[in-house]
N, C-alpha and C. Protein backbone atom coordinates (compact mmCIF):
# COMPACT_ATOMS: atom_id res chain seq x y z
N UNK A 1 0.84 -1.17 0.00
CA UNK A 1 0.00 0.00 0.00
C UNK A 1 0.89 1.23 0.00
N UNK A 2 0.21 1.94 -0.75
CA UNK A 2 0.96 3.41 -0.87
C UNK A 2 0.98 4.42 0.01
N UNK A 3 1.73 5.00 0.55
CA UNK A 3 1.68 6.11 1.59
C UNK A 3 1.14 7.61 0.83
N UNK A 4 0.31 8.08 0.91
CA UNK A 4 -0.19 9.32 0.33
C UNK A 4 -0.37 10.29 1.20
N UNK A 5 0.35 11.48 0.97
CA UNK A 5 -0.45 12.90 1.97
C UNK A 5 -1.43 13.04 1.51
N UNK A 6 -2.25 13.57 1.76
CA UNK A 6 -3.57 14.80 1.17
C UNK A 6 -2.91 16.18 1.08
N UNK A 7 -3.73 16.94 0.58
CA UNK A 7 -3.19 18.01 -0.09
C UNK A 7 -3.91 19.19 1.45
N UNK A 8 -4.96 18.66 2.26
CA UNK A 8 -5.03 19.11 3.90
C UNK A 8 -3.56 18.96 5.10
N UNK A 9 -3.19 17.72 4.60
CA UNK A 9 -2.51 17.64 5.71
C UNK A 9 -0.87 18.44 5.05
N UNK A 10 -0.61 18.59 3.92
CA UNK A 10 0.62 19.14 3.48
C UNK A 10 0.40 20.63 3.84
N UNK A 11 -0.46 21.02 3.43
CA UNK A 11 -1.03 22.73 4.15
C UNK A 11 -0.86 22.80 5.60
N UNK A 12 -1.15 21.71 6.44
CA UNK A 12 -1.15 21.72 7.82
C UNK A 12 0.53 21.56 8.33
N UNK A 13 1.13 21.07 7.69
CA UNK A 13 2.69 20.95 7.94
C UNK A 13 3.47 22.44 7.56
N UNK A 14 2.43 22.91 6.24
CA UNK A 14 3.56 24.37 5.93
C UNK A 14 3.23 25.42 6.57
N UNK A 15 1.67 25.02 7.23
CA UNK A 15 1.16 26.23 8.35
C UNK A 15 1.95 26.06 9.60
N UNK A 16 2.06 25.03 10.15
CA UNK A 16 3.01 24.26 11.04
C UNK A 16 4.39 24.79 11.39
N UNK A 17 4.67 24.83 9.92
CA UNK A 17 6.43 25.30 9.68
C UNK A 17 6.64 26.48 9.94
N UNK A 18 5.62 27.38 9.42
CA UNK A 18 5.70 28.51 9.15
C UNK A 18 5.42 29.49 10.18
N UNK A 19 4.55 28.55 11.18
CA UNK A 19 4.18 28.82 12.64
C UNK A 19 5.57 28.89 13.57
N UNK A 20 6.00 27.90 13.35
CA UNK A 20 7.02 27.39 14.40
C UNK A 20 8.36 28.77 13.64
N UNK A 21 8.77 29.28 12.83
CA UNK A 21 9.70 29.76 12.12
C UNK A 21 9.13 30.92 12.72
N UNK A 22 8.33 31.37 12.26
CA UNK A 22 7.52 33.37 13.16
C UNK A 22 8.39 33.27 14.63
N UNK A 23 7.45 32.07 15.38
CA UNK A 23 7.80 31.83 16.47
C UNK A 23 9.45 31.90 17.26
N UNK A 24 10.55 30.91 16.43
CA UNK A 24 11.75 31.12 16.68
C UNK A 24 12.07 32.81 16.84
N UNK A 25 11.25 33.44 15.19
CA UNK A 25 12.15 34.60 15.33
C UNK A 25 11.68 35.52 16.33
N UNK A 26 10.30 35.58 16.53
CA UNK A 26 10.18 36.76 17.28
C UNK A 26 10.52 36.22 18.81
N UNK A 27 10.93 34.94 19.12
CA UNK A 27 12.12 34.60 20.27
C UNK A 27 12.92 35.51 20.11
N UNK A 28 13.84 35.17 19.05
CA UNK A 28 15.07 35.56 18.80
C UNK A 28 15.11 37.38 18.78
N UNK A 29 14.25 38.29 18.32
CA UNK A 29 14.10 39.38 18.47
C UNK A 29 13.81 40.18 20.03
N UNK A 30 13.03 39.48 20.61
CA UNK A 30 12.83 39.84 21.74
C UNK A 30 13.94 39.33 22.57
N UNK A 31 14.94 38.51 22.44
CA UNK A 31 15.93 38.59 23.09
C UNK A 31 16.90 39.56 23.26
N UNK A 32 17.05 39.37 21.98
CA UNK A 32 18.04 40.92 21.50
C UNK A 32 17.09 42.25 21.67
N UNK A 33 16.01 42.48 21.87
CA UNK A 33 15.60 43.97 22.68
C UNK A 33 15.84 43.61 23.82
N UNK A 34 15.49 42.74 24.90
CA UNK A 34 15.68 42.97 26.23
C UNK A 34 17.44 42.66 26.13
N UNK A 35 17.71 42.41 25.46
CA UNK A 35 19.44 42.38 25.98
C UNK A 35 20.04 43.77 25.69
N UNK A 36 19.01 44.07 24.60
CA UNK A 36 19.65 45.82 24.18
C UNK A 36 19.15 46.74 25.72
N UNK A 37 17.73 46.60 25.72
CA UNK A 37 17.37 47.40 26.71
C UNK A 37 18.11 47.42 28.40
N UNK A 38 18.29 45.94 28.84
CA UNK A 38 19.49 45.85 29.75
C UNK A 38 20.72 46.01 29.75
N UNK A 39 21.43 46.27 28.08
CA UNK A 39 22.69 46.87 28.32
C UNK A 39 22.29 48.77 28.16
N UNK A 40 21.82 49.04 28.08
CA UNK A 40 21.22 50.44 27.78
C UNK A 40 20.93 50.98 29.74
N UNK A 41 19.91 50.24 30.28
CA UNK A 41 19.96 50.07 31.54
C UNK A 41 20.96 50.46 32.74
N UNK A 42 22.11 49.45 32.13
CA UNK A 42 23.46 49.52 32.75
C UNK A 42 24.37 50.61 32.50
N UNK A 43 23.79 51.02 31.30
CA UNK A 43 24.95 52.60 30.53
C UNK A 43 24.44 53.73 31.13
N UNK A 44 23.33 53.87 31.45
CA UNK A 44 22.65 54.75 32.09
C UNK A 44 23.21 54.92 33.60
N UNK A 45 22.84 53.61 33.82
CA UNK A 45 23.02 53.76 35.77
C UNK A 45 24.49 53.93 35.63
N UNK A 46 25.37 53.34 34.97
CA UNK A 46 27.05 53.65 35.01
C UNK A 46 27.11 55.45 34.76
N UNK A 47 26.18 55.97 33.71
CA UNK A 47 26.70 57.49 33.99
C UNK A 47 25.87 57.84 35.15
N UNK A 48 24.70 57.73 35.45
CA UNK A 48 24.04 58.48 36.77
C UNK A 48 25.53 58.01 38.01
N UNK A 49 26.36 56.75 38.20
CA UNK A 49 27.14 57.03 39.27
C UNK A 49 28.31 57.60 39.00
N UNK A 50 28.72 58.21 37.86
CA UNK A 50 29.31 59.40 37.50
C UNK A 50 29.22 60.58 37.67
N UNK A 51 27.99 60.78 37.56
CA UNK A 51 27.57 61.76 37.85
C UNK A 51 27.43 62.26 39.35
N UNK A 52 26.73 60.98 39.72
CA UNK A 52 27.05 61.35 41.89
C UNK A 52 28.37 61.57 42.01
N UNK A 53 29.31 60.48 41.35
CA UNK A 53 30.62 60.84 42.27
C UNK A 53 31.47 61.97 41.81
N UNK A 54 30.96 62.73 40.78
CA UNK A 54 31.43 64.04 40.02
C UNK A 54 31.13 65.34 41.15
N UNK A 55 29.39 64.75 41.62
CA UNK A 55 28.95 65.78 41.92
C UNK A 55 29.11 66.09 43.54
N UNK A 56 29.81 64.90 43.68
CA UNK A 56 30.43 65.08 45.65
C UNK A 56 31.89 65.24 45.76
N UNK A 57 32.74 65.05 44.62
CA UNK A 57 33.97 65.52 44.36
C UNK A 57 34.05 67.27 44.72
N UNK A 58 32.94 67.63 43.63
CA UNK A 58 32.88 68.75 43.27
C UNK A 58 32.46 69.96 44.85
N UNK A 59 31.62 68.95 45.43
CA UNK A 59 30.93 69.04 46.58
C UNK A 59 32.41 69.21 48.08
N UNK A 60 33.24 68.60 47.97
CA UNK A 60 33.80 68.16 48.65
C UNK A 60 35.65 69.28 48.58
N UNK A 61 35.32 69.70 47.20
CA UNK A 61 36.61 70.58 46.83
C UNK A 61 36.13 72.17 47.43
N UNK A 62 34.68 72.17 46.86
CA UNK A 62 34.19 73.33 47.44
C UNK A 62 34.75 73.52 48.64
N UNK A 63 34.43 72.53 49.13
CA UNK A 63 34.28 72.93 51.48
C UNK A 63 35.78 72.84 51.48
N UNK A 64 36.49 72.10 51.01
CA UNK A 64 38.33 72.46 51.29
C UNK A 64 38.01 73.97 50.77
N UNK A 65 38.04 74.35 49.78
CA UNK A 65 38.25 75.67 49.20
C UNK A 65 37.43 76.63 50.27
N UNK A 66 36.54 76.56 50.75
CA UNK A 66 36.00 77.23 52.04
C UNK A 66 36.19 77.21 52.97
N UNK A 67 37.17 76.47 53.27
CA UNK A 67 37.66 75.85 54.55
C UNK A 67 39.45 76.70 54.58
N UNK A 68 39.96 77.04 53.17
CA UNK A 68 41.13 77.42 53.23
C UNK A 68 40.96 78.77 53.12
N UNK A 69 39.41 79.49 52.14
CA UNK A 69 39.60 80.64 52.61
C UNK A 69 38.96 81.25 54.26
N UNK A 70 38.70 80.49 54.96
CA UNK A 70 38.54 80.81 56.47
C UNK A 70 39.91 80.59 57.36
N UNK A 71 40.86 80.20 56.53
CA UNK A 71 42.04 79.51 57.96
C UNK A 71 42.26 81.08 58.07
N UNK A 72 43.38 80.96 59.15
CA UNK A 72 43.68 82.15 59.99
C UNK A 72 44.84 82.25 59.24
N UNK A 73 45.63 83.71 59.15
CA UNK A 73 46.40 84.21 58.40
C UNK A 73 47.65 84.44 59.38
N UNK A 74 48.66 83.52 59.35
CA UNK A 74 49.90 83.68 60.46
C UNK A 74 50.72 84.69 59.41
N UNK A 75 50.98 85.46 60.72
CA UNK A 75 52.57 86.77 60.46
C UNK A 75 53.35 85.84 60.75
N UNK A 76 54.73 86.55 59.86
CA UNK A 76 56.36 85.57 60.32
C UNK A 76 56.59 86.51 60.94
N UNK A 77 56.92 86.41 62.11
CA UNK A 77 57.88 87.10 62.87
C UNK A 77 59.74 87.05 62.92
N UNK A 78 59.81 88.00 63.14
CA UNK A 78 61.68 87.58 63.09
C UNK A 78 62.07 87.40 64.46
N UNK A 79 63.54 86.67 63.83
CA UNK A 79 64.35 85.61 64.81
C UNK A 79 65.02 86.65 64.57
N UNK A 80 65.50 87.04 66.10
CA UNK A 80 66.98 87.70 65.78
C UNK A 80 68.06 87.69 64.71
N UNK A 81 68.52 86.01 65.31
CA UNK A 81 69.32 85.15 65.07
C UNK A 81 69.28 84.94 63.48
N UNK A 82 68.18 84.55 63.02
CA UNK A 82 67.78 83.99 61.55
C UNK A 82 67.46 85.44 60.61
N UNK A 83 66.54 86.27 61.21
CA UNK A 83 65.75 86.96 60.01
C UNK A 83 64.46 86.91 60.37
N UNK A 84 63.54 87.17 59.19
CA UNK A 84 62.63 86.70 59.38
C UNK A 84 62.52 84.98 58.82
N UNK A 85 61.19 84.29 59.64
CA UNK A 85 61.35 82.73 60.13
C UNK A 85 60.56 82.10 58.79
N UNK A 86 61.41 81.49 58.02
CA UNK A 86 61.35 80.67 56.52
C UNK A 86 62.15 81.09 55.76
N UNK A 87 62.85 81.95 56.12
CA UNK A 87 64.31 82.96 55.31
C UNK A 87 65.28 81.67 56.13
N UNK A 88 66.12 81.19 54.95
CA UNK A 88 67.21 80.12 55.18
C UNK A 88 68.57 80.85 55.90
């Protein structure tokens, strides 16, 4: 006896195929957006902690710089002996 498709069930294999093939790709697409969107994610948050640690650097030079124009202003006095005191 002869093995015969029908011309139903060959349609049902290329709907089949053609199902399963969509399927792979729009796997395959949606992988690669969420892998784009999580490396995108990570580029972001890497400059936002650039940005903090820019902005407490910046934060932090200030208050030295406010801190040096408040120190107290020493006179040299003279040494007999020497001169005045940082004169070699």
């Amino acid at each position: 006896m002869k093995d015969h498709l029908s011309n139903n069930e060959i349609r049902k294999d290329a709907v089949q195929g053609a199902v399963e093939a969509a399927a792979t790709t729009v796997g395959e697409v949606a992988t690669i957006l969420t892998t784009a969107v999580k490396d995108v994610a990570g580029a972001l948050g890497g400059l936002a902690t650039e940005i903090f640690e820019l902005r407490d650097a910046a934060r932090r030079a200030a208050a030295q710089n406010e801190d040096a124009d408040n120190e107290v202003t020493l006179e040299l006095v003279e040494d007999p002996e020497r001169g005045r005191l940082g004169d070699p």
